[in-house]
Protein backbone atom coordinates (compact mmCIF):
# COMPACT_ATOMS: atom_id res chain seq x y z
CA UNK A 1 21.15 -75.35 73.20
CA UNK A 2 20.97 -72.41 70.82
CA UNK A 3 17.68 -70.60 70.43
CA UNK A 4 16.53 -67.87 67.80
CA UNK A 5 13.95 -65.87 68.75
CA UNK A 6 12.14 -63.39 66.91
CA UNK A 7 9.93 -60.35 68.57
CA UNK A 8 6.79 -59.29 66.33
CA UNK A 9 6.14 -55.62 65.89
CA UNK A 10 9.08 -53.97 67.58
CA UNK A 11 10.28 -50.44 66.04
CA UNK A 12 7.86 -50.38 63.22
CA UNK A 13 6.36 -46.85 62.51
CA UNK A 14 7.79 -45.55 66.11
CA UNK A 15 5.83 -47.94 68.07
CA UNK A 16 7.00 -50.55 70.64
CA UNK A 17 10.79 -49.04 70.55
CA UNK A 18 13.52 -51.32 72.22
CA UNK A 19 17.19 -50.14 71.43
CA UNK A 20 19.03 -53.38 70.87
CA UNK A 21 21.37 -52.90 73.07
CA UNK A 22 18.83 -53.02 76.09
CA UNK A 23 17.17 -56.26 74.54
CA UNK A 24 20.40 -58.01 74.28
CA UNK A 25 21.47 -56.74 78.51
CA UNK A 26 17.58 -57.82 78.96
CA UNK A 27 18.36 -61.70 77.54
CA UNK A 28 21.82 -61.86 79.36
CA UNK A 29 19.73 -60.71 82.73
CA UNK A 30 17.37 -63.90 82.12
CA UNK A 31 20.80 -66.23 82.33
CA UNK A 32 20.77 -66.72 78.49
CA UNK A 33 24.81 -66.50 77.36
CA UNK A 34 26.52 -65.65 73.79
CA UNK A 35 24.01 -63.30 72.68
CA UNK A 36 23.62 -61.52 69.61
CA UNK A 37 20.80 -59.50 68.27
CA UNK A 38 20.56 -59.32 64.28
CA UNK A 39 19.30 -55.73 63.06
CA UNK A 40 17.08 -53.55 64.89
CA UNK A 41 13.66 -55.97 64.51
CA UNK A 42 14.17 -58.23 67.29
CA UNK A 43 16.20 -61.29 66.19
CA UNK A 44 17.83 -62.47 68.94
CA UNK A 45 20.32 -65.82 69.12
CA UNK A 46 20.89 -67.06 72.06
CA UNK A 47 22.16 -70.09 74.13
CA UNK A 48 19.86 -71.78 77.13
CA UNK A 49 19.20 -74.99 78.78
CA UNK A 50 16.14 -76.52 77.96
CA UNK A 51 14.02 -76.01 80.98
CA UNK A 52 12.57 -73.05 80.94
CA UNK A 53 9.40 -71.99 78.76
CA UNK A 54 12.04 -69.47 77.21
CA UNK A 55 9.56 -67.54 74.92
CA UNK A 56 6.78 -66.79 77.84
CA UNK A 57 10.01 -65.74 80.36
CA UNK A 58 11.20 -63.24 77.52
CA UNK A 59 7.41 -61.85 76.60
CA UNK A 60 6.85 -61.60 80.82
CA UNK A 61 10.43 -59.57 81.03
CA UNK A 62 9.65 -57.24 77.83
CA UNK A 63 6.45 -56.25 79.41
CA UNK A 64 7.89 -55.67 82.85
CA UNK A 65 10.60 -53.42 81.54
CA UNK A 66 8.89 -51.82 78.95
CA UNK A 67 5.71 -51.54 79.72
CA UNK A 68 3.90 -53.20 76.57
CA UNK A 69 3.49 -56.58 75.11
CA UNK A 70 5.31 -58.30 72.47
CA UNK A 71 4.75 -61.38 70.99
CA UNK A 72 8.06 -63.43 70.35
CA UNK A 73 8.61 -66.89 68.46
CA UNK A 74 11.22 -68.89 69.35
CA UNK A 75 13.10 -71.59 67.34
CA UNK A 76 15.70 -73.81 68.10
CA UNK A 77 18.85 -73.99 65.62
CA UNK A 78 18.08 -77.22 64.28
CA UNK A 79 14.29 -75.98 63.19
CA UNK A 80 15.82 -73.24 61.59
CA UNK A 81 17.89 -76.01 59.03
CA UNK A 82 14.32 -77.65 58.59
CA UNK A 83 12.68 -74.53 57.67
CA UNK A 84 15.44 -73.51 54.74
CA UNK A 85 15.50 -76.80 54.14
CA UNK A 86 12.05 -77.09 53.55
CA UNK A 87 11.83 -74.46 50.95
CA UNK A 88 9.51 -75.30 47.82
CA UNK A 89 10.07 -73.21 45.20
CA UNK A 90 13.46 -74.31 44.34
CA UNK A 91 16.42 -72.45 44.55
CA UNK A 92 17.18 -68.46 45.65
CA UNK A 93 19.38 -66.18 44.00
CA UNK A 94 20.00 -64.20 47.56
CA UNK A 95 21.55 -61.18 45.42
CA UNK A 96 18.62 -60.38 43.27
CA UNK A 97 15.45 -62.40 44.96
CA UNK A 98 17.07 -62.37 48.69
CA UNK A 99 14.19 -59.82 50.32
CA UNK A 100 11.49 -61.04 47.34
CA UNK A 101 10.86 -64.00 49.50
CA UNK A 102 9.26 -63.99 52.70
CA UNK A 103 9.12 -66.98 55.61
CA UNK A 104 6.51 -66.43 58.13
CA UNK A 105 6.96 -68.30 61.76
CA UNK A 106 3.76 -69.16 62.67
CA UNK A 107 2.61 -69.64 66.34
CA UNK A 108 0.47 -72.88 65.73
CA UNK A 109 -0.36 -75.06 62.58
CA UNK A 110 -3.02 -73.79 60.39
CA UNK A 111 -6.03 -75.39 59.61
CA UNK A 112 -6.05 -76.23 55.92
CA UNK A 113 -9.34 -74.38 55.23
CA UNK A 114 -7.74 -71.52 56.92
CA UNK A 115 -5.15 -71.85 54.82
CA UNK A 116 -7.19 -72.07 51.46
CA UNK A 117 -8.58 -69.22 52.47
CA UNK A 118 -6.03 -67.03 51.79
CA UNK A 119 -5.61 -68.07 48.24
CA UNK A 120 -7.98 -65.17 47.08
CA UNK A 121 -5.21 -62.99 48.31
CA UNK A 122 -2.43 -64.41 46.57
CA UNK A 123 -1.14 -62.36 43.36
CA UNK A 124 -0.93 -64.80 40.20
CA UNK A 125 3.12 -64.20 39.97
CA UNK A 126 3.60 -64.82 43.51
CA UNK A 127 3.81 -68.46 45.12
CA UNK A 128 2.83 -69.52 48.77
CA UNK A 129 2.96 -72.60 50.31
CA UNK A 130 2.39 -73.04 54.29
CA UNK A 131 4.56 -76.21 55.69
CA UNK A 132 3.75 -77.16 59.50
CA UNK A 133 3.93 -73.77 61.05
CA UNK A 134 5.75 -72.01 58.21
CA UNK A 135 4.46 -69.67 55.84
CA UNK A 136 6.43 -69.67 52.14
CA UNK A 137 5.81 -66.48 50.22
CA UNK A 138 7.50 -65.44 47.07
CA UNK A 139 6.82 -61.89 45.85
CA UNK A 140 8.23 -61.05 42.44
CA UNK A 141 7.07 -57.37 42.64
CA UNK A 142 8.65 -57.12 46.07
CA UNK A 143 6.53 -57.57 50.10
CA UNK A 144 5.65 -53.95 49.71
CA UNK A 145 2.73 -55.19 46.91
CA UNK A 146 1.72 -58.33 48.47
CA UNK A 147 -1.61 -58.76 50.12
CA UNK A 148 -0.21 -61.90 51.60
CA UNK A 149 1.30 -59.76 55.06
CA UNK A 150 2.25 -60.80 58.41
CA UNK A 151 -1.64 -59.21 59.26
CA UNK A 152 -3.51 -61.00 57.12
CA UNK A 153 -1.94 -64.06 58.08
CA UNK A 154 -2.38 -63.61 61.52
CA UNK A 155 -5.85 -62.67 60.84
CA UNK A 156 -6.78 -65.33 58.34
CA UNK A 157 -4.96 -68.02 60.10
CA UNK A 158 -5.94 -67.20 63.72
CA UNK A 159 -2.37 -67.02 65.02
CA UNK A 160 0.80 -64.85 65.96
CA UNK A 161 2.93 -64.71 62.94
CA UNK A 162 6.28 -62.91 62.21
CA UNK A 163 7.81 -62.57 58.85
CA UNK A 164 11.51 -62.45 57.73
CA UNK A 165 13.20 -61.94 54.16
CA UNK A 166 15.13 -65.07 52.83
CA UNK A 167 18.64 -62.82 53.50
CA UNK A 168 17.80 -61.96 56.73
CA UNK A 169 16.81 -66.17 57.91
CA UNK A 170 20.15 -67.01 56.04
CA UNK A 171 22.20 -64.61 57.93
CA UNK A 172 20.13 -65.92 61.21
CA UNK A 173 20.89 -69.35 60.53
CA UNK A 174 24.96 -68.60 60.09
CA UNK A 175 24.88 -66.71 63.54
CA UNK A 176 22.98 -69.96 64.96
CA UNK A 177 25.84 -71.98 63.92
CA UNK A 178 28.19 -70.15 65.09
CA UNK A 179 29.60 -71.97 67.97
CA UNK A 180 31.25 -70.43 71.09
CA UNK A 181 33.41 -72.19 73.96
């Protein structure tokens, strides 16, 4: 089965640094085949069977060789379709709007009053919509200007959340599909 996972706070500002190369030899080490890593944030596709809690074995082997924790949401291919399928603001020019709009994995559904909550936050030319354990943001003026970040979801909606531009989860979901023999 083909997996995407995606590690939360890796190279950002210097901190938590993991040269891809070493997470990809780290995911072929833990059995998983045809890997490919997807710029230097953590996005990692990968095949595995289905019996192993795959995110806790990657977070337990991240720590062990590196000495610090990192959070990391997995995905299987087929939730990937759902989630660009799901999108609700209609369709994406990927040229011009492509890193204007945001999807944030979440780690657990939301409670709708924690969702609310962050309403407050949004900017009146951005839209956001949260879906099951999906986080829809469009920001016209770019995610530089948005008070709607991965941290104040996390904070607001009590869970691990990592965020990826609509490019990036469009190039994701072509290397998911990718099939090898």
């Amino acid at each position: 089965m083909r997996y995407l996972s995606l590690l939360r706070g890796i190279n950002v500002a210097g901190q938590k640094k993991i040269k891809m190369e070493d997470l990809k030899a780290l995911y072929e080490g833990l059995g998983f085949t045809n890997v490919q890593i997807y710029i230097q944030s953590g996005n990692v596709v990968f095949d595995a069977d289905d019996s192993l809690n795959h995110q806790e074995v990657i977070q337990a082997a991240i720590s062990q060789q590196y000495g610090f924790d990192v959070p990391v949401l997995i995905r299987r291919q087929e939730d990937v379709d759902v989630i660009i399928g799901n999108y609700p603001f209609g369709t994406v020019d990927v040229t011009k709007e492509g890193s204007q709009v945001l999807v944030s994995l979440l780690s657990k559904m939301p409670e709708p009053d924690d969702v609310h909550a962050l309403k407050p936050f949004q900017h009146a030319s951005e839209s956001f919509v949260v879906i099951d354990q999906v986080a829809y943001i469009k920001c016209p003026n770019g995610y530089g200007k948005t008070k709607l970040t991965n941290t104040l979801l996390e904070k607001k909606l009590d869970c691990t959340s990592t965020t990826r531009n609509w490019k990036s989860l469009l190039q994701l979901q072509m290397m998911l599909e990718e099939w090898y023999e």
